[in-house]
C-alpha atoms as a PDB file:
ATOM      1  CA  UNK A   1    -182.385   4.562 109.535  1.00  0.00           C
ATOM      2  CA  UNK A   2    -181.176   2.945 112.702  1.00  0.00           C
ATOM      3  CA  UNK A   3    -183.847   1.843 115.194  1.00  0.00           C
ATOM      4  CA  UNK A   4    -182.912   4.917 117.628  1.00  0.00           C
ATOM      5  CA  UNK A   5    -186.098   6.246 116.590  1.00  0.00           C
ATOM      6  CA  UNK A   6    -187.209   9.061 118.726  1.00  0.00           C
ATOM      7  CA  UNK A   7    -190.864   9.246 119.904  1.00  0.00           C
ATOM      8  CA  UNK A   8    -191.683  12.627 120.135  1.00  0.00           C
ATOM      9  CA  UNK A   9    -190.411  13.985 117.447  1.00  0.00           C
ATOM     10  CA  UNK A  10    -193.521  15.669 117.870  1.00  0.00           C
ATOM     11  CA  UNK A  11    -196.226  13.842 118.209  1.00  0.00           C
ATOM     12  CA  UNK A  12    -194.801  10.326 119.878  1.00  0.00           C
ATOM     13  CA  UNK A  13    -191.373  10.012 120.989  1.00  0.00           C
ATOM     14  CA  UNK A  14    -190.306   6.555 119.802  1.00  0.00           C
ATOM     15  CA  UNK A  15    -187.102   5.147 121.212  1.00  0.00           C
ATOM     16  CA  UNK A  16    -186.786   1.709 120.415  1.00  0.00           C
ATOM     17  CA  UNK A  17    -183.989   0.590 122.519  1.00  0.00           C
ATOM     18  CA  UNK A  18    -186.300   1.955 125.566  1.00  0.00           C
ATOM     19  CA  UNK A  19    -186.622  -0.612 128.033  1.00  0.00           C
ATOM     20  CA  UNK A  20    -187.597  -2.791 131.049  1.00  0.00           C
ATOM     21  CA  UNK A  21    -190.333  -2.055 133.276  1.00  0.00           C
ATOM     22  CA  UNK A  22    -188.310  -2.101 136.371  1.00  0.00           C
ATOM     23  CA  UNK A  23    -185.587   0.279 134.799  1.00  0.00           C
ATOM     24  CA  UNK A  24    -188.330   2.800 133.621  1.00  0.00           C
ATOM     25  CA  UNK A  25    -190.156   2.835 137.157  1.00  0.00           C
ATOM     26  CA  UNK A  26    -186.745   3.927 138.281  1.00  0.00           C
ATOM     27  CA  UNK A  27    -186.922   6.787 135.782  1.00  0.00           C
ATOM     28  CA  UNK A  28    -189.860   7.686 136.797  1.00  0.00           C
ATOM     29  CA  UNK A  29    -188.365   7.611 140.763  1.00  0.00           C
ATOM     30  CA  UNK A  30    -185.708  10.131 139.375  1.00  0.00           C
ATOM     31  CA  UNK A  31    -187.670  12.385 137.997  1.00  0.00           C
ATOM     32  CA  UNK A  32    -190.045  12.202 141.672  1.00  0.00           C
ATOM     33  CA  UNK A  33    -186.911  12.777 143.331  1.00  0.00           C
ATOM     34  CA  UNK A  34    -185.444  15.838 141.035  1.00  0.00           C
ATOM     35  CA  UNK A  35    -189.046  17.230 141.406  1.00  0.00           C
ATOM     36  CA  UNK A  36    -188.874  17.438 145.471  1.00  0.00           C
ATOM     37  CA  UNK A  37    -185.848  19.275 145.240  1.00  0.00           C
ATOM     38  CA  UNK A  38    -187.823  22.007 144.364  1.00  0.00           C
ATOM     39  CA  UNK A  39    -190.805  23.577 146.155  1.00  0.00           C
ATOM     40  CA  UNK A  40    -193.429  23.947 144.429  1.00  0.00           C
ATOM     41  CA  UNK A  41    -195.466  27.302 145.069  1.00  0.00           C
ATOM     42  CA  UNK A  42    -198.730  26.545 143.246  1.00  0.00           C
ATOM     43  CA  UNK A  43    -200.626  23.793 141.040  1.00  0.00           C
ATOM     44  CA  UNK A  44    -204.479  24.022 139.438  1.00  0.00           C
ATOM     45  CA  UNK A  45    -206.768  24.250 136.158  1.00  0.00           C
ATOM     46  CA  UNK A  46    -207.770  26.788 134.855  1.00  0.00           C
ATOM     47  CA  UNK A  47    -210.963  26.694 132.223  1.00  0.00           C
ATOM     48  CA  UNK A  48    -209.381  27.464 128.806  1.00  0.00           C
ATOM     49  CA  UNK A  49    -211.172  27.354 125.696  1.00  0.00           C
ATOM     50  CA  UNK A  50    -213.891  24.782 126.872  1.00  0.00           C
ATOM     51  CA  UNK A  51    -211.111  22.260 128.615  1.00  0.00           C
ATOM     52  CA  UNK A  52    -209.495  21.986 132.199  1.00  0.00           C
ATOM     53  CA  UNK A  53    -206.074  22.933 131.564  1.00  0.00           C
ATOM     54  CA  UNK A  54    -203.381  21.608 134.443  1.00  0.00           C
ATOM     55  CA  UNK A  55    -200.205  23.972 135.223  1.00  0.00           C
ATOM     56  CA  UNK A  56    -197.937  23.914 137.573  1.00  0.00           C
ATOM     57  CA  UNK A  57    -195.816  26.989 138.683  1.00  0.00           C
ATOM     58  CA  UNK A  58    -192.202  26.927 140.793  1.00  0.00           C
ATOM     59  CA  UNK A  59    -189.968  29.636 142.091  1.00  0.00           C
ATOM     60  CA  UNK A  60    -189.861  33.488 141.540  1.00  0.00           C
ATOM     61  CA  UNK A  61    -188.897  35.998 139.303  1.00  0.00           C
ATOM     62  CA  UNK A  62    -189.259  36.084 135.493  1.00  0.00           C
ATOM     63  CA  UNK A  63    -191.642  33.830 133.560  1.00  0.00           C
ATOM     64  CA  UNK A  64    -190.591  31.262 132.158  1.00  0.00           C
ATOM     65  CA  UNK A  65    -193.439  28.375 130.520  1.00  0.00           C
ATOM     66  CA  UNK A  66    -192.570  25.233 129.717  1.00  0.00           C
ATOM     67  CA  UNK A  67    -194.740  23.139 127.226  1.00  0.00           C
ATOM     68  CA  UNK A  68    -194.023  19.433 126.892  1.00  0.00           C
ATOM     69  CA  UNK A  69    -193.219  17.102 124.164  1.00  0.00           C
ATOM     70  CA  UNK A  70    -196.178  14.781 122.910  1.00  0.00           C
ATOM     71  CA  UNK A  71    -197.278  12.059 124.458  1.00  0.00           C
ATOM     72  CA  UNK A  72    -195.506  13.754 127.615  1.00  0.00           C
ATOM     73  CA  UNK A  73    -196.532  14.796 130.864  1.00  0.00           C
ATOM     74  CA  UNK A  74    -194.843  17.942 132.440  1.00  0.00           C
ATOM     75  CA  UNK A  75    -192.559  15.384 134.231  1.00  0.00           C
ATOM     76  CA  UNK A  76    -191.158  13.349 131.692  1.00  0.00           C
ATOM     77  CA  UNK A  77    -190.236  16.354 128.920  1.00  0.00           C
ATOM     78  CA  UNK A  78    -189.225  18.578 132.300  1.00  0.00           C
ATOM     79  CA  UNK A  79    -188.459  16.848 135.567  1.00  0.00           C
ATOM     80  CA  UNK A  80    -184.801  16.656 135.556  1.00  0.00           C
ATOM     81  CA  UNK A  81    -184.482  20.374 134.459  1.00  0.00           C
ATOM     82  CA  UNK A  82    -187.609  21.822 136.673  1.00  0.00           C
ATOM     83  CA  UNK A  83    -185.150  22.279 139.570  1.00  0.00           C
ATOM     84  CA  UNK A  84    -182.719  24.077 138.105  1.00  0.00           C
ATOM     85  CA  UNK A  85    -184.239  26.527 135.991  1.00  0.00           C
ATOM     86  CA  UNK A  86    -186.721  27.547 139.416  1.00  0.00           C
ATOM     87  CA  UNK A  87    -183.617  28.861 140.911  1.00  0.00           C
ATOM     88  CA  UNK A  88    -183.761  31.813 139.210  1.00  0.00           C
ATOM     89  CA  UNK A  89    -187.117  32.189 137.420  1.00  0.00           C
ATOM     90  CA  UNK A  90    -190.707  31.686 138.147  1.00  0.00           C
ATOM     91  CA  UNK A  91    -191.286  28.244 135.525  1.00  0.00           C
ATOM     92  CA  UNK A  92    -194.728  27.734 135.086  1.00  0.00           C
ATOM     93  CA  UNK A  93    -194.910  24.268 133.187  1.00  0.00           C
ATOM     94  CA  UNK A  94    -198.323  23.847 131.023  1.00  0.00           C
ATOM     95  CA  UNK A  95    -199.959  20.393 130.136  1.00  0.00           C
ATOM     96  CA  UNK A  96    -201.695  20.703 126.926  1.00  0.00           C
ATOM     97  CA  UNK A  97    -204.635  19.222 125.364  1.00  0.00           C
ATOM     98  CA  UNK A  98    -205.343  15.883 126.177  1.00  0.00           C
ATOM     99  CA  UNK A  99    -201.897  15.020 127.983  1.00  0.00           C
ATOM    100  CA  UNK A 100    -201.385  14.123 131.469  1.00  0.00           C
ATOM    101  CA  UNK A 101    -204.490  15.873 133.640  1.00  0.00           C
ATOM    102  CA  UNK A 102    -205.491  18.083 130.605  1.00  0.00           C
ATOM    103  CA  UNK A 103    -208.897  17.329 129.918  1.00  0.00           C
ATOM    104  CA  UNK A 104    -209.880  16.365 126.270  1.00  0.00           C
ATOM    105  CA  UNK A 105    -212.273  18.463 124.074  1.00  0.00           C
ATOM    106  CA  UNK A 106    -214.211  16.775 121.112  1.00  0.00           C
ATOM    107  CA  UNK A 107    -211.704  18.501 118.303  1.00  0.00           C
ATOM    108  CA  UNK A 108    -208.584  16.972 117.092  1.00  0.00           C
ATOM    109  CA  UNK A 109    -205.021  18.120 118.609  1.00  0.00           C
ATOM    110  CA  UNK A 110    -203.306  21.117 116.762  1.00  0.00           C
ATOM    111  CA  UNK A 111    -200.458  22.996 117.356  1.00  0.00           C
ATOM    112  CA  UNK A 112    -202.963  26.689 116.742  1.00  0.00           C
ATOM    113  CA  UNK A 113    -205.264  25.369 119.012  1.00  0.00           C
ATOM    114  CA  UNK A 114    -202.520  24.450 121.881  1.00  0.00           C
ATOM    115  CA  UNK A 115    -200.945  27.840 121.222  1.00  0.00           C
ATOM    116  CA  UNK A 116    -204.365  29.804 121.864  1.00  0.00           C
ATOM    117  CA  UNK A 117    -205.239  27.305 125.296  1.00  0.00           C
ATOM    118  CA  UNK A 118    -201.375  28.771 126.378  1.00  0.00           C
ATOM    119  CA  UNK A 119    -202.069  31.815 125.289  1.00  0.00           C
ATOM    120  CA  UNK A 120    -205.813  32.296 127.463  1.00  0.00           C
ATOM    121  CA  UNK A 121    -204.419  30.426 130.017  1.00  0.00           C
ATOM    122  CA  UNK A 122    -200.910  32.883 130.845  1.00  0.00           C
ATOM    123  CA  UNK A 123    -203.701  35.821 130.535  1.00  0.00           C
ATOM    124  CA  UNK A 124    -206.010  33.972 133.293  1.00  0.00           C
ATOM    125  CA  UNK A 125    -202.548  33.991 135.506  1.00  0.00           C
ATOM    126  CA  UNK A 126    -202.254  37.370 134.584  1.00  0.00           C
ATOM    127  CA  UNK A 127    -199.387  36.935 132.614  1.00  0.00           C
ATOM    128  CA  UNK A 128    -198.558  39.483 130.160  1.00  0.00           C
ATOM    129  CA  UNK A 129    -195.512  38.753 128.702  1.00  0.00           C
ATOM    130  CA  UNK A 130    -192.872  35.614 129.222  1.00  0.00           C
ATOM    131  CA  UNK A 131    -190.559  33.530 127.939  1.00  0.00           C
ATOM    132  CA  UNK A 132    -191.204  30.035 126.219  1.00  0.00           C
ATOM    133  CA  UNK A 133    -189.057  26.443 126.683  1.00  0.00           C
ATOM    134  CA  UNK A 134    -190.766  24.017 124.048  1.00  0.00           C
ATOM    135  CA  UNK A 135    -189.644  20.750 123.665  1.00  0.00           C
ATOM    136  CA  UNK A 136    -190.758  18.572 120.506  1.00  0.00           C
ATOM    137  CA  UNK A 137    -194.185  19.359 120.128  1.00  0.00           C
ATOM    138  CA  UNK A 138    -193.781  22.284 122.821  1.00  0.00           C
ATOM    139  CA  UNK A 139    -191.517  23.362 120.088  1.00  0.00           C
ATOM    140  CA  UNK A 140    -193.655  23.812 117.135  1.00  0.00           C
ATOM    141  CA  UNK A 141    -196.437  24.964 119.906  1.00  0.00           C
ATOM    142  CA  UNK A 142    -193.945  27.648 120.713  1.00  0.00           C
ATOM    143  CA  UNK A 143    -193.274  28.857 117.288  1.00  0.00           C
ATOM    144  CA  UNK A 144    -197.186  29.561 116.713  1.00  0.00           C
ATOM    145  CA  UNK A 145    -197.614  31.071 119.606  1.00  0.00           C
ATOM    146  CA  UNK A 146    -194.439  33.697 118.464  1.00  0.00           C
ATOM    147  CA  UNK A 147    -196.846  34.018 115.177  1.00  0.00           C
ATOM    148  CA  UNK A 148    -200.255  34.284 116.704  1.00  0.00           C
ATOM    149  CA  UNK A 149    -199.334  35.976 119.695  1.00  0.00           C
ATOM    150  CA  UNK A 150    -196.120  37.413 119.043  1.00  0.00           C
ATOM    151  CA  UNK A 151    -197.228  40.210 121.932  1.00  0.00           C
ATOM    152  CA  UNK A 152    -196.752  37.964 124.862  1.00  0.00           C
ATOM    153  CA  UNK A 153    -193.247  36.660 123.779  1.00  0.00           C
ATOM    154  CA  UNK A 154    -190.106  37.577 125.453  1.00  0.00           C
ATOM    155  CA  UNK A 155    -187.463  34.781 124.073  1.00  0.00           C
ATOM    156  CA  UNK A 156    -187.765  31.585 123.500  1.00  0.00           C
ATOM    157  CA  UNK A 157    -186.229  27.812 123.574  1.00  0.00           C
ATOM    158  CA  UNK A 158    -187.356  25.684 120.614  1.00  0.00           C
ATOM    159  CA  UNK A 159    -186.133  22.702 121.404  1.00  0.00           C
ATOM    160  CA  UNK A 160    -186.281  19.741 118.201  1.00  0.00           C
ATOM    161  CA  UNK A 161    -189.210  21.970 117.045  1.00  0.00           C
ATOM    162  CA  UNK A 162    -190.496  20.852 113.552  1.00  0.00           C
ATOM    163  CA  UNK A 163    -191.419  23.148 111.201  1.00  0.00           C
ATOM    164  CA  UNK A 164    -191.239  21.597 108.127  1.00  0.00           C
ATOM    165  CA  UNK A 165    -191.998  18.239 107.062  1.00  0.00           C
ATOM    166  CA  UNK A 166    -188.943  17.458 105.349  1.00  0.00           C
ATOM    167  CA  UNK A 167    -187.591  18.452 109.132  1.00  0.00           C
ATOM    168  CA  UNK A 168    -187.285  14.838 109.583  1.00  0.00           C
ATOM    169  CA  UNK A 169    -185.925  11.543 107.532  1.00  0.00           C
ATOM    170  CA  UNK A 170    -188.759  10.470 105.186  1.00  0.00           C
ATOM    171  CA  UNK A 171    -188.970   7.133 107.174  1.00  0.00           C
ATOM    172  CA  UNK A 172    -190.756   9.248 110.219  1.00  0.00           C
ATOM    173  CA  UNK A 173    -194.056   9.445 108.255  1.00  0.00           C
ATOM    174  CA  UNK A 174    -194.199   6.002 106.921  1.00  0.00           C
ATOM    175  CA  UNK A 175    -193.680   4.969 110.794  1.00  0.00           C
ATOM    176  CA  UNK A 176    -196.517   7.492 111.932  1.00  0.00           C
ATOM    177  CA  UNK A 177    -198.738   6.433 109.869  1.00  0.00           C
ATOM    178  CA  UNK A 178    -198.729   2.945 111.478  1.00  0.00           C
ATOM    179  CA  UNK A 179    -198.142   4.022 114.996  1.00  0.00           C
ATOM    180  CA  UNK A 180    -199.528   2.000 117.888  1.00  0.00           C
ATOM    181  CA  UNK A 181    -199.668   2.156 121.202  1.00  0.00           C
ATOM    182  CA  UNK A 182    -198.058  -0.511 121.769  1.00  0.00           C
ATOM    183  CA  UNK A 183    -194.755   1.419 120.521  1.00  0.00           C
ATOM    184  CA  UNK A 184    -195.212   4.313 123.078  1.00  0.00           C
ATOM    185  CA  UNK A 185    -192.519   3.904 124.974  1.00  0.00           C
ATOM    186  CA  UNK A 186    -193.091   2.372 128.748  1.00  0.00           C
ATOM    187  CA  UNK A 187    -191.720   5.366 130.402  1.00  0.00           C
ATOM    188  CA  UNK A 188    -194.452   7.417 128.742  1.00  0.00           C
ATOM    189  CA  UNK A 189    -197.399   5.069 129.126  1.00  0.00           C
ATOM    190  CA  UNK A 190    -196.544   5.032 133.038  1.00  0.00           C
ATOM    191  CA  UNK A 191    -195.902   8.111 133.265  1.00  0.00           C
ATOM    192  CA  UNK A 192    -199.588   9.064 131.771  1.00  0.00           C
ATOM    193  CA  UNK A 193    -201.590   6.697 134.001  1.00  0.00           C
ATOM    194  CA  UNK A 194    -199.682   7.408 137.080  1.00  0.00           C
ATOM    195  CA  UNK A 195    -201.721  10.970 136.823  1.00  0.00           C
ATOM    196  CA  UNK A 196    -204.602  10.461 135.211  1.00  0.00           C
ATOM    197  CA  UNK A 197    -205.269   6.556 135.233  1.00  0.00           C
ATOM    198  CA  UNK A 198    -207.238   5.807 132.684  1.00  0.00           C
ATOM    199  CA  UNK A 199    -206.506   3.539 129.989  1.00  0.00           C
ATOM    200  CA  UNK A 200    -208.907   5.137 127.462  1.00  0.00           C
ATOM    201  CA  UNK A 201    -207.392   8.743 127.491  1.00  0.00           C
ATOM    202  CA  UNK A 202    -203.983   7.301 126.928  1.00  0.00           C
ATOM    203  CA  UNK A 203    -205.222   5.496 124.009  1.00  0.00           C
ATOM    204  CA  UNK A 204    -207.112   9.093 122.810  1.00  0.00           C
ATOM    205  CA  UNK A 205    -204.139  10.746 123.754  1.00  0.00           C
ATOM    206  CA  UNK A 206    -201.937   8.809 121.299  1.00  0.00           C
ATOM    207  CA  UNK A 207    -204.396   8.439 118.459  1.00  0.00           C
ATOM    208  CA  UNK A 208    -204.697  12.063 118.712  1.00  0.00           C
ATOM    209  CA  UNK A 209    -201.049  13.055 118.509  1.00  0.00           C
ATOM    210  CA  UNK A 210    -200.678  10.121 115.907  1.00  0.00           C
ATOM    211  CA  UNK A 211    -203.118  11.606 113.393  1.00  0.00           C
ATOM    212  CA  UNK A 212    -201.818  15.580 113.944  1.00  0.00           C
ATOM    213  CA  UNK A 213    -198.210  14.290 113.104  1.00  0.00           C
ATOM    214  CA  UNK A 214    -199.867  12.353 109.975  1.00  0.00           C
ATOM    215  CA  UNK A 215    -201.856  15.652 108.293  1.00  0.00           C
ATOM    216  CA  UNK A 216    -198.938  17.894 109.729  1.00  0.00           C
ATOM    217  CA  UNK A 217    -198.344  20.667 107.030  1.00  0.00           C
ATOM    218  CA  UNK A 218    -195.343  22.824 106.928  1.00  0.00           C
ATOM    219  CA  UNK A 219    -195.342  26.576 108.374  1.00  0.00           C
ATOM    220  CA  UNK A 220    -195.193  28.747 105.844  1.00  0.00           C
ATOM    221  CA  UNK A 221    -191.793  30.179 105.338  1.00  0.00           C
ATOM    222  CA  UNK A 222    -193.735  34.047 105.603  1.00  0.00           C
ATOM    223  CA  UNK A 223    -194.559  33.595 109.043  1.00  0.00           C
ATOM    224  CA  UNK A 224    -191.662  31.764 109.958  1.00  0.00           C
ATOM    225  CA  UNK A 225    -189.528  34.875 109.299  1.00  0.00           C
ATOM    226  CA  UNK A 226    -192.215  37.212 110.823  1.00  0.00           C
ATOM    227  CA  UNK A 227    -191.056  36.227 114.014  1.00  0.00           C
ATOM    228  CA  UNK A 228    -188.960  38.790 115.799  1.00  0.00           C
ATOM    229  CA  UNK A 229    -188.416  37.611 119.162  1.00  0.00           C
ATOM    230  CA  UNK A 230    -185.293  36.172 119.912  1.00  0.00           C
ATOM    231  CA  UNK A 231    -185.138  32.705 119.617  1.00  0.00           C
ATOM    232  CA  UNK A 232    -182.994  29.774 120.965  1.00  0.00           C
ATOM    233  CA  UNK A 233    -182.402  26.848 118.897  1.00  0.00           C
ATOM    234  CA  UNK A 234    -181.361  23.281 120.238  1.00  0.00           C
ATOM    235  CA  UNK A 235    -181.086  20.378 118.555  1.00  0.00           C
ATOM    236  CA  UNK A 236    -179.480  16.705 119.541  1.00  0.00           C
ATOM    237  CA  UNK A 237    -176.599  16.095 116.972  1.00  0.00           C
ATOM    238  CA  UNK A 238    -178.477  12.460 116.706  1.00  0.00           C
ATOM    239  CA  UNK A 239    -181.660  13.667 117.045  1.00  0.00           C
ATOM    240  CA  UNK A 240    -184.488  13.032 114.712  1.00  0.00           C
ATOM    241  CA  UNK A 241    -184.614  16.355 113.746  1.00  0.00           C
ATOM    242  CA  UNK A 242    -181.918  17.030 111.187  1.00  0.00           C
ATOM    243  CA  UNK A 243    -179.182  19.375 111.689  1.00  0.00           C
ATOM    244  CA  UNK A 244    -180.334  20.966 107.684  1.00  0.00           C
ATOM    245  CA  UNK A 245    -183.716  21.912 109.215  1.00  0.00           C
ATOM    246  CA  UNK A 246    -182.179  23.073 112.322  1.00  0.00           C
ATOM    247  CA  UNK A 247    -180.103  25.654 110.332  1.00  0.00           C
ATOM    248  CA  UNK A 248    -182.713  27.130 107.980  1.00  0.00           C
ATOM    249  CA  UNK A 249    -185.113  27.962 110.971  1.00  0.00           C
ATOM    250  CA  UNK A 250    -181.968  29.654 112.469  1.00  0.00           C
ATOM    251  CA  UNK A 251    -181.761  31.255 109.166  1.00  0.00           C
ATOM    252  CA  UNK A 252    -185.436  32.774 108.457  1.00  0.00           C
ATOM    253  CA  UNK A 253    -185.068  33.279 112.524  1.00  0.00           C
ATOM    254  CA  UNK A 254    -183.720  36.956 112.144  1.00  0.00           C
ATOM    255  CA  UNK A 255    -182.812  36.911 115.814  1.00  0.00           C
ATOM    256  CA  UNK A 256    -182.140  33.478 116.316  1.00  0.00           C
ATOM    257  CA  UNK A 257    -179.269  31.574 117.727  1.00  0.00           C
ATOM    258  CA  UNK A 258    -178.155  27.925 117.149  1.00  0.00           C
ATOM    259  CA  UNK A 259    -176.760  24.778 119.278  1.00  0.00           C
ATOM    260  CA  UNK A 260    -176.597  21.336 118.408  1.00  0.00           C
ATOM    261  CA  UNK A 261    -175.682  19.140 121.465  1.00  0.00           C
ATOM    262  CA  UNK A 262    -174.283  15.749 121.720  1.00  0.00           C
ATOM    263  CA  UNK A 263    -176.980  13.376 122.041  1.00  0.00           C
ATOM    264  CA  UNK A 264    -180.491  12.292 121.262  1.00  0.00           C
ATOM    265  CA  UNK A 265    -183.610  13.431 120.892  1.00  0.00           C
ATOM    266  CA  UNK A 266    -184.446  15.301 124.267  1.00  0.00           C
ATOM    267  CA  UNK A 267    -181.111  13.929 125.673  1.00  0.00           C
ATOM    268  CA  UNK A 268    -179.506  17.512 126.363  1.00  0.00           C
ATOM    269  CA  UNK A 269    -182.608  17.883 128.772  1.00  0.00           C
ATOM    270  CA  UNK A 270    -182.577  14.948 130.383  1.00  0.00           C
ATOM    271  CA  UNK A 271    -186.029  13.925 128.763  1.00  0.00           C
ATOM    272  CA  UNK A 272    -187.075  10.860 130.839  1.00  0.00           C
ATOM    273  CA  UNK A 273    -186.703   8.152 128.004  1.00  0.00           C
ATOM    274  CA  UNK A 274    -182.809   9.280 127.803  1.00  0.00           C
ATOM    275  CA  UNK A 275    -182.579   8.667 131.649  1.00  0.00           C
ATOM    276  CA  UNK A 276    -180.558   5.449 130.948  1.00  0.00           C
ATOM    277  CA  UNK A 277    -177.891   6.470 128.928  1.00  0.00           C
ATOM    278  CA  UNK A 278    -176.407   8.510 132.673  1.00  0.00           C
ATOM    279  CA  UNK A 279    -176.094  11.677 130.150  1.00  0.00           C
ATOM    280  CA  UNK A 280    -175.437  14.661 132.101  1.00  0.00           C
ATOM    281  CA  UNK A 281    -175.937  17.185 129.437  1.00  0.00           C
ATOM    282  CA  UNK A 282    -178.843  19.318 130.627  1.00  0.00           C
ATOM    283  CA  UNK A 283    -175.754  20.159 133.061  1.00  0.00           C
ATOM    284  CA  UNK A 284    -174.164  22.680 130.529  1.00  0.00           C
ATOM    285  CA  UNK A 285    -177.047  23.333 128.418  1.00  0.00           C
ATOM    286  CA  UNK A 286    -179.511  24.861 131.194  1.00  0.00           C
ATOM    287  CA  UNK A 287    -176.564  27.749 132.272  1.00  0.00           C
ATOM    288  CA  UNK A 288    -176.696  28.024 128.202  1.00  0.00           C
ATOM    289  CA  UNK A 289    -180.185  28.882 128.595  1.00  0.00           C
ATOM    290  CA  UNK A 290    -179.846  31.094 131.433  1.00  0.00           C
ATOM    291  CA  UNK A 291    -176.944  33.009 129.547  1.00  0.00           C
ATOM    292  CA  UNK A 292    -179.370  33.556 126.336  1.00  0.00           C
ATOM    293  CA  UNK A 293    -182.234  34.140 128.639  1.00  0.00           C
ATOM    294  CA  UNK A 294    -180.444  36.778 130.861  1.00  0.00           C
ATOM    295  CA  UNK A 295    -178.355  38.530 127.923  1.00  0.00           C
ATOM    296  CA  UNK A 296    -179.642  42.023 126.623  1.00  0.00           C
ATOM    297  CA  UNK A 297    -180.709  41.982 122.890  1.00  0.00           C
ATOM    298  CA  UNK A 298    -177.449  43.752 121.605  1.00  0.00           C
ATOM    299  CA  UNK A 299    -176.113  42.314 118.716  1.00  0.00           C
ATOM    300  CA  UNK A 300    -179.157  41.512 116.782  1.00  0.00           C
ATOM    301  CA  UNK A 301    -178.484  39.930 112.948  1.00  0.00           C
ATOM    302  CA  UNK A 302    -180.454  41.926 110.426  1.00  0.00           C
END
């Protein structure tokens, strides 16, 4: 496999050809900038499930929450996109477990126990019902959450979820189970310790992710094709999810839709480690979205 490895293919996005530190502090800039485009109308924690739990919520009307990729902060899975999808809807973007200024509980990272924290934590901003963006991780978060709480799920984005393990080129879990921190991409790494500077939590952060990605086990297909809600799937068509996995969750997905966009791993978003490459794809993909977002439910598959 070529060494365009993605990080956070859930659990650590690895992009080899990822960088300078000069180049990836003006990522990071980018992002900043994209960011104070936007107003933002609140920020907080909220105690969920024993740990301080950081959102951050922009614009009006519908919800719409974001969850991040691992090893991510809300910025660098969302920051280029935040702006544009607040122009319409009211985004409120989650950091989860251990990530960015989530606090940490003694209990290993896992993709039930992120979906319940989302789940206590929309019902603390009494939030019935909304839709879900997941990138990467935020992916497969987002697909429990349509299992466990299938009641609070409008649509959803599942972007490079992973759902099985043979979702990815066997070389993935011989790399994860050697992963170091001294792999995470820069971008990342800065990103973490501008917000919550501490050198020890990034390390925790990573081991944790590391060791979920490790002992991941695959969804079982039953409640894969429980869910009902009307999903969105997007894939990169170089992206370290492959296109085969892509197409059987859109096919146990009885309401599901499919796009696979030219790119990279989190490229069609404008995920902060794809800054480089001057892609402009979140562009057509967020009015893509919008479109699946806004549309009525006619014209359901069976």
């Amino acid at each position: 496999m070529k060494r365009t490895i993605v990080y956070s293919v859930i659990a650590l996005l690895i992009l080899s050809f990822c960088s300078k530190a000069n180049q990836s502090k003006e990522n990071a800039n980018q992002v900043k900038r994209s960011l104070n485009d936007t107003l933002m109308s609140k920020k907080g924690y909220s105690e969920v499930n024993g740990i301080k739990m950081y959102y951050e919520i922009y614009g009006k009307g519908k919800p719409l929450v974001l969850l991040h990729g691992g090893g991510s902060t809300i910025q660098t899975t969302f920051g280029r996109v935040i702006p544009m999808l607040a122009q319409h809807r009211q985004v409120i973007a989650v950091e989860l477990q251990a990530h960015g200024r989530t606090s940490d509980r003694d209990k290993d990272v896992s993709f039930e126990q992120d979906a319940d924290d989302v789940a206590v934590l929309l019902k603390h901003l009494n939030i019935d019902k909304a839709d879900f963006f997941g990138f990467s991780n935020g992916g497969t978060t987002t697909v429990q959450i349509a299992i466990r709480y299938p009641q609070i799920v409008n649509k959803m984005i599942l972007g490079s979820a992973l759902c099985k393990r043979n979702g990815v080129p066997v070389q993935f879990w011989d790399f994860m189970k050697g992963a170091k921190l001294a792999n995470m991409p820069e971008p990342l790494k800065e990103a973490y310790l501008q917000v919550t500077p501490d050198p020890k939590g990034l390390q925790n952060m990573h081991d944790k992710d590391a060791k979920r990605m490790v002992n991941f086990t695959d969804i079982p297909d039953k409640q894969i094709e429980s869910i009902k809600a009307p999903a969105l799937i997007i894939i990169g068509d170089k992206d370290i999810i492959t296109p085969e996995h892509a197409i059987e969750m859109h096919r146990q997905m009885t309401n599901s839709e499919l796009a696979i966009i030219p790119g990279i791993h989190g490229e069609y978003i404008g995920e902060i480690t794809t800054l480089k490459l001057a892609s402009k794809e979140e562009d057509f993909v967020i009015p893509m979205i919008e479109r699946f977002l806004d549309k009525s439910g006619k014209g359901k598959r069976e």
